[in-house]
N, C-alpha and C. Protein backbone atom coordinates (compact mmCIF):
# COMPACT_ATOMS: atom_id res chain seq x y z
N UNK A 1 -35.89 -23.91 -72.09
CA UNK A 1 -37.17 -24.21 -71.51
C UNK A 1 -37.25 -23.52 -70.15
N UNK A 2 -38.34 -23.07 -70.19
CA UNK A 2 -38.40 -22.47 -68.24
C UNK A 2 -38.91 -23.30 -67.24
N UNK A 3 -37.92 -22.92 -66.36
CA UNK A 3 -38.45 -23.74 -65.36
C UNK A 3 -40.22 -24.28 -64.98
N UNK A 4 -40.95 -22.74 -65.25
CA UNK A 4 -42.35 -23.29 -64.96
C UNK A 4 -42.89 -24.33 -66.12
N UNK A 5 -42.64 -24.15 -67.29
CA UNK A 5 -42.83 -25.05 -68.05
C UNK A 5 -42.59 -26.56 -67.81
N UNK A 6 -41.22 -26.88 -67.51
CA UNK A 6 -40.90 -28.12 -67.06
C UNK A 6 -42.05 -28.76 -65.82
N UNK A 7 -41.94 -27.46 -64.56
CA UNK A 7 -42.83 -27.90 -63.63
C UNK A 7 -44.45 -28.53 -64.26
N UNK A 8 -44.95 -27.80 -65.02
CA UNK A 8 -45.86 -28.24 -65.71
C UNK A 8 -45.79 -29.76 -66.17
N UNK A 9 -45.29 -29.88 -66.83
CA UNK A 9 -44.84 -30.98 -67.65
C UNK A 9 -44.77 -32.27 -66.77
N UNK A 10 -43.87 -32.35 -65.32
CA UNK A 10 -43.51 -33.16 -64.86
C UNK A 10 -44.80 -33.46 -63.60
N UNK A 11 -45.80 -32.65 -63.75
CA UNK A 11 -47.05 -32.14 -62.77
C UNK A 11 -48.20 -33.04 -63.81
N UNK A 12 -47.79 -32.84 -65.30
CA UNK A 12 -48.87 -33.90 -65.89
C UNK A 12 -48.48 -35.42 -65.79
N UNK A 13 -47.14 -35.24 -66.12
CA UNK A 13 -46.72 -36.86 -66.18
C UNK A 13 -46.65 -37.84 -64.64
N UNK A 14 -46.48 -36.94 -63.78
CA UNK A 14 -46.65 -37.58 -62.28
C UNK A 14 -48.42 -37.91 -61.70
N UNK A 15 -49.25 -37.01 -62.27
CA UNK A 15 -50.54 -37.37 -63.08
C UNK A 15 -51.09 -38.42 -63.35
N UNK A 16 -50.20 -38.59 -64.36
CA UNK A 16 -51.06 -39.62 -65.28
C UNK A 16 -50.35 -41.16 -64.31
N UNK A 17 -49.26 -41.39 -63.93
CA UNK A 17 -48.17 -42.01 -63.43
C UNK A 17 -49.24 -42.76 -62.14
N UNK A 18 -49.50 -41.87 -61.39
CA UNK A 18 -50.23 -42.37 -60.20
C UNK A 18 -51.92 -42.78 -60.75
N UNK A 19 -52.55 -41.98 -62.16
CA UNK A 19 -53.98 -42.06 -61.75
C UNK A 19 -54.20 -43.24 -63.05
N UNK A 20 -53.50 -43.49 -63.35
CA UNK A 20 -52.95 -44.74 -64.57
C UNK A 20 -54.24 -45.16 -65.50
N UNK A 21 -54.85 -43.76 -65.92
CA UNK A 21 -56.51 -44.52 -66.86
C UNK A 21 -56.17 -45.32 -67.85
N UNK A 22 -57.45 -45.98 -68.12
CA UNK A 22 -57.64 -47.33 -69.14
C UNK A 22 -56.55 -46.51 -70.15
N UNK A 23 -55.93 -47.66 -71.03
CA UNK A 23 -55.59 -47.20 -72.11
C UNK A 23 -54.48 -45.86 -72.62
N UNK A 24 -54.09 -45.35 -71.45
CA UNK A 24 -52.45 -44.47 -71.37
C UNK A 24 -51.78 -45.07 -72.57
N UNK A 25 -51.27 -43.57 -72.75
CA UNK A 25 -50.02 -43.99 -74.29
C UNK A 25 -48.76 -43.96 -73.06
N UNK A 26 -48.11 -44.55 -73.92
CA UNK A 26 -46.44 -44.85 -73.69
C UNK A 26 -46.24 -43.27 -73.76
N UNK A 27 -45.77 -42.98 -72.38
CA UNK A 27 -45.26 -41.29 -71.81
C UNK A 27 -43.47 -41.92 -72.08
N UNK A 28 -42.65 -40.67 -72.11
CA UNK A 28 -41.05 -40.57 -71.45
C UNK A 28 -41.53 -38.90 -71.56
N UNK A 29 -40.71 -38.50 -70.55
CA UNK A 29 -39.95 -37.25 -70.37
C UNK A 29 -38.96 -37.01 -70.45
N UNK A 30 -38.33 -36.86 -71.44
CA UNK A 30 -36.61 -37.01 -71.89
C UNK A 30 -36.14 -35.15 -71.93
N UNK A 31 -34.82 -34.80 -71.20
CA UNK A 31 -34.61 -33.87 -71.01
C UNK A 31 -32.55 -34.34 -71.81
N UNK A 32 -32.69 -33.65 -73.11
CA UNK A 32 -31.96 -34.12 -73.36
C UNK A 32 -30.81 -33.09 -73.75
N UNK A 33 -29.65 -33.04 -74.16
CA UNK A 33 -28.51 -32.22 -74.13
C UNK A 33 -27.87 -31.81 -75.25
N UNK A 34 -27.33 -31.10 -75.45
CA UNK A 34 -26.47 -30.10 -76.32
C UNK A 34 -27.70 -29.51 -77.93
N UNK A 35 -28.76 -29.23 -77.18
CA UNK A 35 -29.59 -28.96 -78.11
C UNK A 35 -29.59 -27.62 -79.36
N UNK A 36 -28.20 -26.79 -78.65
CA UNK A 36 -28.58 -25.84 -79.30
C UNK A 36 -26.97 -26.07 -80.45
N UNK A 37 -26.54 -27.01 -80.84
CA UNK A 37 -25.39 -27.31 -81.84
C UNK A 37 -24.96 -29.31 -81.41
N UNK A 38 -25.26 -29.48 -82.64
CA UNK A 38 -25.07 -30.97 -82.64
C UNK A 38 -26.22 -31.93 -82.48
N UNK A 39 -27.09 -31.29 -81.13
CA UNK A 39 -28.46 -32.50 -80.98
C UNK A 39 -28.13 -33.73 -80.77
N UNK A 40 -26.98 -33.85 -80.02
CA UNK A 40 -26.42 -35.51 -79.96
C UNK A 40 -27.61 -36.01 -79.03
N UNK A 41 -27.98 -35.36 -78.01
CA UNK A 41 -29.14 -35.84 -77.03
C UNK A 41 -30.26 -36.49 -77.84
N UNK A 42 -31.00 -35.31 -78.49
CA UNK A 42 -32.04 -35.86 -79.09
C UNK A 42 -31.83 -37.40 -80.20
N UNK A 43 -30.73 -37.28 -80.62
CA UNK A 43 -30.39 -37.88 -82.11
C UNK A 43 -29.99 -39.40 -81.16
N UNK A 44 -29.84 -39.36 -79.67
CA UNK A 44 -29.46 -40.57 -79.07
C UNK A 44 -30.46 -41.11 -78.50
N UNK A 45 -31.89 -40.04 -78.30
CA UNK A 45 -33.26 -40.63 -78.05
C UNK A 45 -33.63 -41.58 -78.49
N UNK A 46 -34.04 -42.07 -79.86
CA UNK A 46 -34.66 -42.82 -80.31
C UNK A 46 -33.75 -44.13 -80.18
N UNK A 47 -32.86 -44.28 -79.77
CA UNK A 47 -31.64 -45.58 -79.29
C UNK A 47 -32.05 -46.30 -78.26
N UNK A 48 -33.06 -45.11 -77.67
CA UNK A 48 -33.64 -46.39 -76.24
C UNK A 48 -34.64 -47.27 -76.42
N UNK A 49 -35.37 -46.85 -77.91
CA UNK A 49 -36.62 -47.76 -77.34
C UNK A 49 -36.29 -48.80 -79.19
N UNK A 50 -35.27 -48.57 -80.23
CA UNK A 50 -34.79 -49.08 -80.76
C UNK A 50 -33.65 -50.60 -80.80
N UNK A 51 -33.61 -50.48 -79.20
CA UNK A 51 -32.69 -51.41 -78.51
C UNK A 51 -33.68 -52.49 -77.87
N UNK A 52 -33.00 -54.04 -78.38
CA UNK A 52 -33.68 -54.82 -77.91
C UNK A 52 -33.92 -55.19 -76.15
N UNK A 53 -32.70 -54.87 -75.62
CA UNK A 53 -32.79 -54.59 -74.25
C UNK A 53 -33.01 -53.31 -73.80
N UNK A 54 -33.72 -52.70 -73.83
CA UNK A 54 -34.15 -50.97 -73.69
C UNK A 54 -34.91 -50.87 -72.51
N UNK A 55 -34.90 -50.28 -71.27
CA UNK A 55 -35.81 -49.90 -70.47
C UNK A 55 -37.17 -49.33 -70.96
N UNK A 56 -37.23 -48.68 -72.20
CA UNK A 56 -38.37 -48.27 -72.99
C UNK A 56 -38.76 -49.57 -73.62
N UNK A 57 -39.92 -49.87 -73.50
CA UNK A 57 -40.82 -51.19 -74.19
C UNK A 57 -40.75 -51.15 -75.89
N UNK A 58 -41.46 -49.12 -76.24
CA UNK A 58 -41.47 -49.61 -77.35
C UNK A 58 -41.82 -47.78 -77.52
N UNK A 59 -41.97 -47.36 -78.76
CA UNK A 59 -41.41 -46.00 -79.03
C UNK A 59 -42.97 -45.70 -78.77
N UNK A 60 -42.62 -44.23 -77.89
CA UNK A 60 -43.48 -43.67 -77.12
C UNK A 60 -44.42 -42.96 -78.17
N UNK A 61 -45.87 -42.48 -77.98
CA UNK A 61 -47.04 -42.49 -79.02
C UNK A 61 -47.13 -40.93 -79.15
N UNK A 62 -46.59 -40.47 -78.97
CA UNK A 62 -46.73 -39.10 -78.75
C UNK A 62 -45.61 -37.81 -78.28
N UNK A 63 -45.46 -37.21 -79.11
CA UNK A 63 -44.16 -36.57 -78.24
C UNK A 63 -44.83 -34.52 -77.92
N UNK A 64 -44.27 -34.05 -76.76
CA UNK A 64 -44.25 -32.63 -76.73
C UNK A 64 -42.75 -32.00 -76.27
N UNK A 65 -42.80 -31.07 -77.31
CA UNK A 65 -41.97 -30.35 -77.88
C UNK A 65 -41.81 -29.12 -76.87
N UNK A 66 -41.19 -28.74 -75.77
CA UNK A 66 -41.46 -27.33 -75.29
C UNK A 66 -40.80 -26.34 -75.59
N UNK A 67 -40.49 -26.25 -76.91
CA UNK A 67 -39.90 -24.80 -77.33
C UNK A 67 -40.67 -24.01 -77.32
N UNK A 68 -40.36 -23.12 -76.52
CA UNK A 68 -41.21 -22.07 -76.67
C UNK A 68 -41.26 -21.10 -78.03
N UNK A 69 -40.50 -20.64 -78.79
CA UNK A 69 -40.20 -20.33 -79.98
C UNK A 69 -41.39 -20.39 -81.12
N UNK A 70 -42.14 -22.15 -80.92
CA UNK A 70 -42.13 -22.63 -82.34
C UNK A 70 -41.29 -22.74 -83.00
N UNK A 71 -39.98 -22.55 -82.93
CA UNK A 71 -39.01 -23.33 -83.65
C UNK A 71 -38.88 -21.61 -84.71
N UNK A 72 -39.48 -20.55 -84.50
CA UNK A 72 -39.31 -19.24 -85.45
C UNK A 72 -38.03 -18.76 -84.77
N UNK A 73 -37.43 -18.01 -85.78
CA UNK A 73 -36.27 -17.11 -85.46
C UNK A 73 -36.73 -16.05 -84.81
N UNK A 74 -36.04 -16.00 -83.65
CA UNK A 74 -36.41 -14.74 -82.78
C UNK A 74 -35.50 -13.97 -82.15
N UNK A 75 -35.38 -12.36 -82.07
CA UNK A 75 -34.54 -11.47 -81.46
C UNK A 75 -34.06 -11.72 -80.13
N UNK A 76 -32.81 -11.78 -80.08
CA UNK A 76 -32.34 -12.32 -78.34
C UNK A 76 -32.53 -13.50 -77.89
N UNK A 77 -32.87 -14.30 -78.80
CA UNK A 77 -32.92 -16.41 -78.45
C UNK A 77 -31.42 -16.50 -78.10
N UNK A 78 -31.56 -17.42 -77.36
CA UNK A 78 -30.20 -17.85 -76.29
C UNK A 78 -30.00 -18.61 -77.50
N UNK A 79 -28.27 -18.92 -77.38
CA UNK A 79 -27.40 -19.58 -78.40
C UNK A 79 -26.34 -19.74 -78.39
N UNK A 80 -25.90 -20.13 -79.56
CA UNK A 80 -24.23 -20.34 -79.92
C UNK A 80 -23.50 -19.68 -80.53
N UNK A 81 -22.40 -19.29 -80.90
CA UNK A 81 -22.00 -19.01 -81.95
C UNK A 81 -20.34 -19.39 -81.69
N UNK A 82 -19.95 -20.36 -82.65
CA UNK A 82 -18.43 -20.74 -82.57
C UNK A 82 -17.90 -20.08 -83.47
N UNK A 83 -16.51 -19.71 -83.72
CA UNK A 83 -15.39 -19.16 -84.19
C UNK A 83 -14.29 -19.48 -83.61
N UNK A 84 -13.23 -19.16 -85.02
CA UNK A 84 -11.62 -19.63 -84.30
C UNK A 84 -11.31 -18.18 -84.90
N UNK A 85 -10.41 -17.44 -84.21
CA UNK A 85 -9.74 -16.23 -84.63
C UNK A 85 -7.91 -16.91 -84.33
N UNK A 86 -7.40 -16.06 -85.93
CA UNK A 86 -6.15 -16.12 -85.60
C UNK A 86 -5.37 -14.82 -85.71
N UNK A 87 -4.36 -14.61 -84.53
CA UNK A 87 -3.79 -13.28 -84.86
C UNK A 87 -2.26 -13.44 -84.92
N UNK A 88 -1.84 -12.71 -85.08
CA UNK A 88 -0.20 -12.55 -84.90
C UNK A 88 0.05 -11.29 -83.55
């Protein structure tokens, strides 16, 4: 994600935060980790508002996605790639 993007993002939600209109959906901004092998971040998201003691009330109404991608395979996308090599 790029930085200006995020700035964006955190420029709507500080927004809505202070100007609080009738009827706001349940916002989070979750910035979550090891997204590009495993997804343990994301896959541990939905644990917060699934939990009866959860700082989240109740699962948020809406989610945005900022991949820039669309999620298409693209030339030079940042990544992973694991291997074990063995030599003698």
């Amino acid at each position: 994600m790029t930085a200006s993007l995020m700035a964006a993002m955190l420029a709507a939600f500080t927004r809505l935060a202070d100007e609080r209109p009738a009827n706001r959906p349940t916002l989070i901004v979750a910035c979550t980790v090891n997204e590009e092998f495993g997804f343990t971040g994301a896959k541990a998201l939905p644990k917060l508002w699934e939990s009866p003691d959860s700082i989240i009330p109740r699962r948020p109404d809406a989610a945005i996605v900022a991949e820039p991608t669309e999620l298409n395979v693209v030339v030079a996308h940042k990544g992973v790639v694991r291997w074990r090599c063995h030599t003698r």
